[in-house]
N, C-alpha and C. Protein backbone atom coordinates (compact mmCIF):
# COMPACT_ATOMS: atom_id res chain seq x y z
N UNK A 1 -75.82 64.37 -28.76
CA UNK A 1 -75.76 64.90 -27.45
C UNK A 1 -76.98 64.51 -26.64
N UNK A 2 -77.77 63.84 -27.01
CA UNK A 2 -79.13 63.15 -26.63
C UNK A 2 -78.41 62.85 -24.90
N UNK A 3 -78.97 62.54 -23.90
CA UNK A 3 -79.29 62.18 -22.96
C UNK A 3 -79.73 61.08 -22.59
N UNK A 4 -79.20 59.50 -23.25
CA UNK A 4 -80.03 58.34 -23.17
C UNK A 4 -80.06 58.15 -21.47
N UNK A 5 -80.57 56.91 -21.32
CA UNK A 5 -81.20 56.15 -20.32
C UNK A 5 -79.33 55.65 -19.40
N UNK A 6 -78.43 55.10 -20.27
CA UNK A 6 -77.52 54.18 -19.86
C UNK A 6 -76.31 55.19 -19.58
N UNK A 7 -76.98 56.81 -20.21
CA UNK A 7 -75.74 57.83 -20.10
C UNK A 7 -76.18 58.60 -18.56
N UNK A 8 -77.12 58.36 -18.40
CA UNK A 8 -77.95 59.11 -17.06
C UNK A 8 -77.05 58.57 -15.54
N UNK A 9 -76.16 57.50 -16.19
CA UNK A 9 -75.12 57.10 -14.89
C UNK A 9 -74.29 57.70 -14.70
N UNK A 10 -73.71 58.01 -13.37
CA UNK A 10 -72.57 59.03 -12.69
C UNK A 10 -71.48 57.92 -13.23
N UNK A 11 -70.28 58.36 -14.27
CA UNK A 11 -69.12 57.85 -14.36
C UNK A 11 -68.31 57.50 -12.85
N UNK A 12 -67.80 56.53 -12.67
CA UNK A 12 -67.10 56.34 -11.60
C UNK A 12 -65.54 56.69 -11.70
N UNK A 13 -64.81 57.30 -10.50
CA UNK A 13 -63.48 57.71 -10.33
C UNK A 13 -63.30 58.63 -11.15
N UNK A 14 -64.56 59.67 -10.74
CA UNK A 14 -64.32 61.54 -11.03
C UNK A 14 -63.86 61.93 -10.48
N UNK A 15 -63.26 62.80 -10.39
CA UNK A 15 -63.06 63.82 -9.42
C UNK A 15 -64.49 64.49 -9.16
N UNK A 16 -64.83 64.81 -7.68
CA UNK A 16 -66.25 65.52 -8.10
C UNK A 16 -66.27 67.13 -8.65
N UNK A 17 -66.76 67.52 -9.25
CA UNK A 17 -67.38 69.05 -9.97
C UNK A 17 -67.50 69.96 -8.76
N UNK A 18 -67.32 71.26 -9.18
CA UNK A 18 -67.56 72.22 -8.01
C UNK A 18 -68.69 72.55 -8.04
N UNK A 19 -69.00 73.49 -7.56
CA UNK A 19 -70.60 74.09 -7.62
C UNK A 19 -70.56 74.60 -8.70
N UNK A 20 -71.60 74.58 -9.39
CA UNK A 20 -71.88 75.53 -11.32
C UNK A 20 -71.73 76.40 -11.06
N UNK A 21 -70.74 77.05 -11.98
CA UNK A 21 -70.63 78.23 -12.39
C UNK A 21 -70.32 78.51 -13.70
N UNK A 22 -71.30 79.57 -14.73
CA UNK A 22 -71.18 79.68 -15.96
C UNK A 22 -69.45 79.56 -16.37
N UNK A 23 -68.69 80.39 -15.62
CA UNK A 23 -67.07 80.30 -16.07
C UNK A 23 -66.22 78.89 -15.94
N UNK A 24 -66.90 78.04 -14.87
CA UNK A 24 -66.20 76.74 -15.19
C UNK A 24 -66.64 75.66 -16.14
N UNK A 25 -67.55 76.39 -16.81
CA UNK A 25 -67.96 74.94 -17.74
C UNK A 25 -66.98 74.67 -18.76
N UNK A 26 -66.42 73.72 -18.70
CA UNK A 26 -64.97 73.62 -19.39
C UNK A 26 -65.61 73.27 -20.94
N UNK A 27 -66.74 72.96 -21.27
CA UNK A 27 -67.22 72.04 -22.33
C UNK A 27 -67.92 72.36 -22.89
N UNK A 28 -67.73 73.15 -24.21
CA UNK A 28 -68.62 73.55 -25.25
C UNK A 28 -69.14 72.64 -26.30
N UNK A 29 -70.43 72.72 -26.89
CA UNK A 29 -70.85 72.18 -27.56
C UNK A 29 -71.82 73.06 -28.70
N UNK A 30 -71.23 73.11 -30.01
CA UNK A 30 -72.02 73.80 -31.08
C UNK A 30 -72.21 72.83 -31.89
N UNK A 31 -73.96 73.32 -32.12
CA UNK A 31 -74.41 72.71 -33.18
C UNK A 31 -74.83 73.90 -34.37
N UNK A 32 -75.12 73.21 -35.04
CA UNK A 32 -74.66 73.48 -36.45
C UNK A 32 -75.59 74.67 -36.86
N UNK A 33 -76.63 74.62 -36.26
CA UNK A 33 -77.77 75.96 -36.42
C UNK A 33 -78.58 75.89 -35.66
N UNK A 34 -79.11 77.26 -35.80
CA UNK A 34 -80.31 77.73 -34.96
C UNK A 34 -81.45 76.80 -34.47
N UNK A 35 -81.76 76.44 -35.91
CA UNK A 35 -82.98 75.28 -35.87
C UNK A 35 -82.58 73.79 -35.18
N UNK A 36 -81.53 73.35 -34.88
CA UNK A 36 -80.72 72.47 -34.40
C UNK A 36 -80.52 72.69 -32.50
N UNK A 37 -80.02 73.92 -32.33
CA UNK A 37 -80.01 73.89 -31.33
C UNK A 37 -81.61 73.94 -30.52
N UNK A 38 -82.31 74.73 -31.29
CA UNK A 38 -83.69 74.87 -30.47
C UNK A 38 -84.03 73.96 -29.81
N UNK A 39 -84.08 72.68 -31.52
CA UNK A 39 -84.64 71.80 -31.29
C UNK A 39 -83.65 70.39 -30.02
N UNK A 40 -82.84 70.96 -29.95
CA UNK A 40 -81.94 70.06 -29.04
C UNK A 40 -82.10 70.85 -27.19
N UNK A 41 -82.66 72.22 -27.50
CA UNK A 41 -83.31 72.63 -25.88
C UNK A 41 -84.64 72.41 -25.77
N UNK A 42 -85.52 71.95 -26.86
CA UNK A 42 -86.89 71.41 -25.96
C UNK A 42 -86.61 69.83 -26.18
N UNK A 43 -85.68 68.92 -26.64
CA UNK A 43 -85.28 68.01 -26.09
C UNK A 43 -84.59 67.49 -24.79
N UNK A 44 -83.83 69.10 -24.44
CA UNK A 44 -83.13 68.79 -23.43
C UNK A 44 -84.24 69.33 -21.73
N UNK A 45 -84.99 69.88 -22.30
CA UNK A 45 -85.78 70.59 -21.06
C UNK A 45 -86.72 69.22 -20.89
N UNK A 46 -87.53 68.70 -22.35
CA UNK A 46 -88.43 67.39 -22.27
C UNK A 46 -87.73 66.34 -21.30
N UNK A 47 -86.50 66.18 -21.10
CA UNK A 47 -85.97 65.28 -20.09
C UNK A 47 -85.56 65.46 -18.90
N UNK A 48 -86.02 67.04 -18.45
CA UNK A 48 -86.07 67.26 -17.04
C UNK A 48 -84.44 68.21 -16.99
N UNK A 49 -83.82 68.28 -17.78
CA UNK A 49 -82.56 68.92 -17.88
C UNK A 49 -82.90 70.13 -17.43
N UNK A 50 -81.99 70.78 -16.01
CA UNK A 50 -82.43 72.32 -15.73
C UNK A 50 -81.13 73.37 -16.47
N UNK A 51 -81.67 74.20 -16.88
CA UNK A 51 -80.92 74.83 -17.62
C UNK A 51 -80.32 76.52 -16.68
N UNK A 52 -79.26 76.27 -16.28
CA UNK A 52 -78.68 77.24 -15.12
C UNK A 52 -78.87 78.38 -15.64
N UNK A 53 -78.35 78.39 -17.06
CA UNK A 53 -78.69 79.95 -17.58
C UNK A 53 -78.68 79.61 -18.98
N UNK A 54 -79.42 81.43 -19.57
CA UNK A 54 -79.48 80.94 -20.93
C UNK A 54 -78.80 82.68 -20.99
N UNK A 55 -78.24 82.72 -22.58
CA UNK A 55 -77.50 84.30 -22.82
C UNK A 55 -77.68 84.62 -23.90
N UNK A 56 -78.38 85.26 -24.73
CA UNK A 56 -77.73 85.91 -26.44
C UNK A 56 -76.30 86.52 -25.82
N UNK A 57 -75.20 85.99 -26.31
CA UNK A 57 -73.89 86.28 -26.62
C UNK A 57 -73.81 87.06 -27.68
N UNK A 58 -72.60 88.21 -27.83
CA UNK A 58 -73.06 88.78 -29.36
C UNK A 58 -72.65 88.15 -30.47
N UNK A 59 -71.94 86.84 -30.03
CA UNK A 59 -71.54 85.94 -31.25
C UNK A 59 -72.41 84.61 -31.64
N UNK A 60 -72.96 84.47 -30.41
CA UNK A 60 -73.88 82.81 -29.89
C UNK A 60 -74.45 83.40 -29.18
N UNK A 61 -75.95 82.35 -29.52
CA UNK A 61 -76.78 82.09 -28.27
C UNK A 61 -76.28 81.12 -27.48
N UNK A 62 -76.39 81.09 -26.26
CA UNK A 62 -76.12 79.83 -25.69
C UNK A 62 -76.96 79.28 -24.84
N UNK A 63 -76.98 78.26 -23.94
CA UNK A 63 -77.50 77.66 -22.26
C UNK A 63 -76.49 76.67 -21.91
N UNK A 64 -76.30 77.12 -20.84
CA UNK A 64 -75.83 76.22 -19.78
C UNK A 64 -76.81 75.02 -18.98
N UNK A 65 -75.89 74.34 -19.18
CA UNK A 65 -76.35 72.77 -18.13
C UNK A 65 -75.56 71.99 -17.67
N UNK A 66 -75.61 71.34 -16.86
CA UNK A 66 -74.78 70.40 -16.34
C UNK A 66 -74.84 68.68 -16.77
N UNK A 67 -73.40 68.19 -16.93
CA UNK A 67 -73.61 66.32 -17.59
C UNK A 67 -74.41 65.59 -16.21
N UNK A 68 -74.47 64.87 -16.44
CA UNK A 68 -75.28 63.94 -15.54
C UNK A 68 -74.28 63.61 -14.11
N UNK A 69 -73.00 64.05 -14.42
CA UNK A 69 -71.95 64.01 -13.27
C UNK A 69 -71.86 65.25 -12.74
N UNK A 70 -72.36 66.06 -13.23
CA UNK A 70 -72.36 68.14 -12.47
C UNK A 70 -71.55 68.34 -13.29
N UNK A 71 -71.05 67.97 -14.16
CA UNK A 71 -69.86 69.05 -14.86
C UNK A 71 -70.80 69.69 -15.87
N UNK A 72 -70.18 71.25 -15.68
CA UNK A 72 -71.31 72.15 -17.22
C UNK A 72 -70.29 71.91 -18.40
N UNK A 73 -71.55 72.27 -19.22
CA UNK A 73 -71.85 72.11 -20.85
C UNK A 73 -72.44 73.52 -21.03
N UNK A 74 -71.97 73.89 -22.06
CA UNK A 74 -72.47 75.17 -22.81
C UNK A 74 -72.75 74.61 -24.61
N UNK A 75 -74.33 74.73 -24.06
CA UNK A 75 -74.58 73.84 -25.85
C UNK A 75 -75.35 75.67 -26.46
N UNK A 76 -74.42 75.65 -27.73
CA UNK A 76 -74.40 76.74 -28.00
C UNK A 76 -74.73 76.82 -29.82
N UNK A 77 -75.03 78.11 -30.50
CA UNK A 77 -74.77 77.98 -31.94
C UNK A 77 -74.41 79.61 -32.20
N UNK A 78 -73.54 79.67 -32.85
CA UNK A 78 -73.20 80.84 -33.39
C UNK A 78 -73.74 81.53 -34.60
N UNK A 79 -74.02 82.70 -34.06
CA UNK A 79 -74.54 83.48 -35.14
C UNK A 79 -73.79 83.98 -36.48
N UNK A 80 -74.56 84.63 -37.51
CA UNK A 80 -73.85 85.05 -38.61
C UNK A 80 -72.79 85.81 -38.27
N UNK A 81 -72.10 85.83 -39.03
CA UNK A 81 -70.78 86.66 -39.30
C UNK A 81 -71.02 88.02 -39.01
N UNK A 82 -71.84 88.03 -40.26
CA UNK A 82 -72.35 90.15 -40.83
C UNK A 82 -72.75 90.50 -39.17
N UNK A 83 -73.21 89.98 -37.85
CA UNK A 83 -73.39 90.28 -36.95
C UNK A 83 -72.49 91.15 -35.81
N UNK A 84 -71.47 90.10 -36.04
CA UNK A 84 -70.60 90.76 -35.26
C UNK A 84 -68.86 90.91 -35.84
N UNK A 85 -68.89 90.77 -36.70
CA UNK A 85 -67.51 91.68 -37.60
C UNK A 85 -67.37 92.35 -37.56
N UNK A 86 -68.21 93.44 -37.44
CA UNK A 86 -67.94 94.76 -37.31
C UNK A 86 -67.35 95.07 -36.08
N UNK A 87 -67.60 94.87 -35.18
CA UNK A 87 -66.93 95.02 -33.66
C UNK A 87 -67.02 94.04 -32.67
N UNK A 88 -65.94 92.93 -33.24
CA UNK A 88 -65.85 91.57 -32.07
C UNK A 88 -65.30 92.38 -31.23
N UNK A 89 -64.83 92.89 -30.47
CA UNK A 89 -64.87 93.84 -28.65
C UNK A 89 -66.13 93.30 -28.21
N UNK A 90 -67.34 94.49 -28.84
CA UNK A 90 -68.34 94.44 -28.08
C UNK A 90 -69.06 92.78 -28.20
N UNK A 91 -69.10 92.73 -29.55
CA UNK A 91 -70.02 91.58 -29.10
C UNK A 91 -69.65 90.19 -28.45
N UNK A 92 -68.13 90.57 -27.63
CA UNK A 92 -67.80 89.61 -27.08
C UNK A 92 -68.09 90.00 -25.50
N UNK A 93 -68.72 91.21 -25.25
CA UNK A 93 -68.74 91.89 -24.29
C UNK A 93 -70.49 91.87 -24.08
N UNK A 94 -71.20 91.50 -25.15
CA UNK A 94 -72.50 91.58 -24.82
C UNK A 94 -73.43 90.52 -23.82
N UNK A 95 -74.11 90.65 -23.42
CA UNK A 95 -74.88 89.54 -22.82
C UNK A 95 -76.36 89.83 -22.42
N UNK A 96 -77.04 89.65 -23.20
CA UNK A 96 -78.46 89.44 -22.64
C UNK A 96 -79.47 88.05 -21.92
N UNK A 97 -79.14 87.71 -20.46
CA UNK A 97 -79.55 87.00 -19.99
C UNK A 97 -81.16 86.68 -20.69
N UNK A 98 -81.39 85.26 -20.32
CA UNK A 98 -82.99 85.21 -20.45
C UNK A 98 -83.30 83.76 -19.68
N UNK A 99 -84.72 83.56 -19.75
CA UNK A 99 -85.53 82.96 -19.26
C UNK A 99 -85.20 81.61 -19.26
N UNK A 100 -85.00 80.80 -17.94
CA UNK A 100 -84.43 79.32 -18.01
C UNK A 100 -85.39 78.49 -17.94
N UNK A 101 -86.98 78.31 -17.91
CA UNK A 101 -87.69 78.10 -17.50
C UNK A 101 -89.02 77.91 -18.70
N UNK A 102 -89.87 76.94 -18.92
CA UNK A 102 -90.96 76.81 -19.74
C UNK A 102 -90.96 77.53 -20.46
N UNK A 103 -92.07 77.44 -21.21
CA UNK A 103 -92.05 77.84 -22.77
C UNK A 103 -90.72 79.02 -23.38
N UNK A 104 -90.68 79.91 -22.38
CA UNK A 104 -89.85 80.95 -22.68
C UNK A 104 -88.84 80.40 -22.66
N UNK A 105 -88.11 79.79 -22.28
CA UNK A 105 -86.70 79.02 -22.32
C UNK A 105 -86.57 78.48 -24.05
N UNK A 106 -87.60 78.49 -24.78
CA UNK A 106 -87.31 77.78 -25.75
C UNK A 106 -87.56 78.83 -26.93
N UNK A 107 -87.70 79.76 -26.47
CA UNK A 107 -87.89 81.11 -27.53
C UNK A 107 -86.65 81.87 -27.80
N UNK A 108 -85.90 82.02 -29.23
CA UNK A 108 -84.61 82.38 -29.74
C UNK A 108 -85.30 83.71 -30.60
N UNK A 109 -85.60 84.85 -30.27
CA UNK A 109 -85.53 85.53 -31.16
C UNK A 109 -84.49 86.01 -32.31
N UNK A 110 -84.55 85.51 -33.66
CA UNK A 110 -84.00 86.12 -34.61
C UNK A 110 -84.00 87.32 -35.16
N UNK A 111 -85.05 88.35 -35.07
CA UNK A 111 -85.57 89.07 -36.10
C UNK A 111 -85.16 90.57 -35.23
N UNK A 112 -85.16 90.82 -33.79
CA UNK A 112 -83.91 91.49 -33.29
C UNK A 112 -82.63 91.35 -32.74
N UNK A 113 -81.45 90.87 -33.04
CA UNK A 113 -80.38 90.47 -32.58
C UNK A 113 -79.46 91.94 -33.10
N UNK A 114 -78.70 91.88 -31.78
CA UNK A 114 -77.96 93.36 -31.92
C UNK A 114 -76.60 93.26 -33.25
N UNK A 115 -76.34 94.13 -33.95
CA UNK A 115 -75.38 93.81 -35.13
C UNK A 115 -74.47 95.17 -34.70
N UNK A 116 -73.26 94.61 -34.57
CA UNK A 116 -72.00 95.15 -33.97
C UNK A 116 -71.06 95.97 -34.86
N UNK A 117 -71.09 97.20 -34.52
CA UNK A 117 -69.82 98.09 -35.60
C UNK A 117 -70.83 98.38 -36.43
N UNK A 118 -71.93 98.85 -36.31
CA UNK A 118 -72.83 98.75 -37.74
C UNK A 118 -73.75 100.53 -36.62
N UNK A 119 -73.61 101.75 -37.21
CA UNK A 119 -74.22 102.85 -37.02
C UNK A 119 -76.00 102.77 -36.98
């Protein structure tokens, strides 16, 4: 999902993209873990990529961005199971916005993440 030099070109005979909005990003992208995705958002911020939003989901973390044509991408990784089994409702209902912006943009806390159906 790198960002080369020759991909940084607007495809020709798009249709053009609407204005971003988290609900139209038609295009998900999970990688495989935590440590994977991090490391694929201070790759993606190192290349100037603005990141519209970022969310702990109660299933995934995610961020939003847009391809080099405006269309969004939601590059995302899903959390453990034991998290949210207990009550996929809510944690499909959760959302804790955060920081799109320097250093904080690249901070995933693990060690409190909310665990769903669990007293």
């Amino acid at each position: 999902m790198h960002f080369c030099a020759p991909y940084r070109k607007q495809m020709p005979n798009l249709p053009p993209p609407s204005a971003w909005s988290m609900s139209d990003s038609t295009v998900a992208i999970m990688l495989p873990s935590r440590e994977a995705w991090l490391k694929q958002l201070a790759f993606l911020q190192s290349k100037g990529v603005t990141f519209h939003r970022r969310i702990n989901h109660g299933m995934t973390h995610s961020v939003y961005i847009s391809d080099p044509n405006g269309y969004g991408i939601e590059v995302l990784y899903e959390l453990p199971r034991e998290v949210w089994e207990g009550d996929i409702d809510a944690a499909l209902n959760y959302a804790e916005p955060l920081p799109t912006e320097g250093d904080e943009a690249l901070v995933d806390a693990s060690d409190n993440v909310p665990v769903f159906g669990k007293a």
